[in-house]
Protein backbone atom coordinates (compact mmCIF):
# COMPACT_ATOMS: atom_id res chain seq x y z
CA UNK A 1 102.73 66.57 -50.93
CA UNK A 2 102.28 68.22 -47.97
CA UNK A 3 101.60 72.28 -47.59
CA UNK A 4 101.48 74.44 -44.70
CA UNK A 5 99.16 77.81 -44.72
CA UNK A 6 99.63 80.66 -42.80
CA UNK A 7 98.30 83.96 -42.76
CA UNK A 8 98.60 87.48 -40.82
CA UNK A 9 97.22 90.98 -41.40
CA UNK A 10 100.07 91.22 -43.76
CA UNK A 11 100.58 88.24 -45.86
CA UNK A 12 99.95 85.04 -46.73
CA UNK A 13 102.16 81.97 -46.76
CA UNK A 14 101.72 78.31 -48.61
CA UNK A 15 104.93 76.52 -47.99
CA UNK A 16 106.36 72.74 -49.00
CA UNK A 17 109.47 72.50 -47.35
CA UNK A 18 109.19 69.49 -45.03
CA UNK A 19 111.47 71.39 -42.58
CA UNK A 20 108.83 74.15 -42.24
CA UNK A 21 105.73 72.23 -42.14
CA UNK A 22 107.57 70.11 -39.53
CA UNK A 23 108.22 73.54 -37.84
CA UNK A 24 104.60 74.31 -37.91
CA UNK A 25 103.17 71.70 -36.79
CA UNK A 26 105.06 72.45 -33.83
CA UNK A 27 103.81 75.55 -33.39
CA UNK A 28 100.71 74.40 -33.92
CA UNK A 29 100.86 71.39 -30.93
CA UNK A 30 102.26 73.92 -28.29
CA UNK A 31 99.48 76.23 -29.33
CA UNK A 32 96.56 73.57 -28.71
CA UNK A 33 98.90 72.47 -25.24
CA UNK A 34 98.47 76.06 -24.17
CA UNK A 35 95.23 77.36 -25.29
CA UNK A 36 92.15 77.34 -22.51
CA UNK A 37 89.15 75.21 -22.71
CA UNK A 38 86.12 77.48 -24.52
CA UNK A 39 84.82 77.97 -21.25
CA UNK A 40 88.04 78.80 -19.56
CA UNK A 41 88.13 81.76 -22.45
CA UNK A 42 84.85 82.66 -21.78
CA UNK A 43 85.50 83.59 -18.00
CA UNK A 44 88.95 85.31 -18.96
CA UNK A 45 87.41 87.49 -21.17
CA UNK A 46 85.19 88.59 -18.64
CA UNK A 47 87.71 89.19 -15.62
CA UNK A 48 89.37 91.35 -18.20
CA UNK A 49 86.03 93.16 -19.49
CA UNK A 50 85.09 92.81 -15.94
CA UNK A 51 88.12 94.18 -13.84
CA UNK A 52 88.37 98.18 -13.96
CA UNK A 53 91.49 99.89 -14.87
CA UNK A 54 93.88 100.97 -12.56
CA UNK A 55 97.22 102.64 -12.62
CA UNK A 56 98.68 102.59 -15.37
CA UNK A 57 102.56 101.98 -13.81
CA UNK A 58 101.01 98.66 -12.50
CA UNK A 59 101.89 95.71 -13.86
CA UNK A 60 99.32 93.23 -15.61
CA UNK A 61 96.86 93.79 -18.84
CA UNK A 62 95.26 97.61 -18.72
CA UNK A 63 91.80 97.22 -20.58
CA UNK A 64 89.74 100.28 -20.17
């Protein structure tokens, strides 16, 4: 039978129910549709590492 795992800081989950590992794969398929190439990462992390911060009413990601 089929079993989904998940796990947080908090918990973790082993489930059965066809209706939730249905769910998760899912999840799972939009989260490999959305997630960047490891290069792709790479740079991002460095714009971000890379890009001082500014005010802090701006909008956007404030990294110090």
């Amino acid at each position: 039978m089929p079993i989904a795992y998940s796990e947080t800081d908090l918990t973790q989950v082993f489930v059965q129910d066809l209706g939730a590992i249905a769910r998760t794969r899912l999840i799972f398929n939009r989260l490999a549709e959305v997630a960047l190439e490891e290069e792709q990462s790479r740079r991002k992390l460095a714009e971000y590492v890379g890009t001082p911060r500014e005010d802090l009413d701006d909008r956007g990601p404030h990294l110090a």
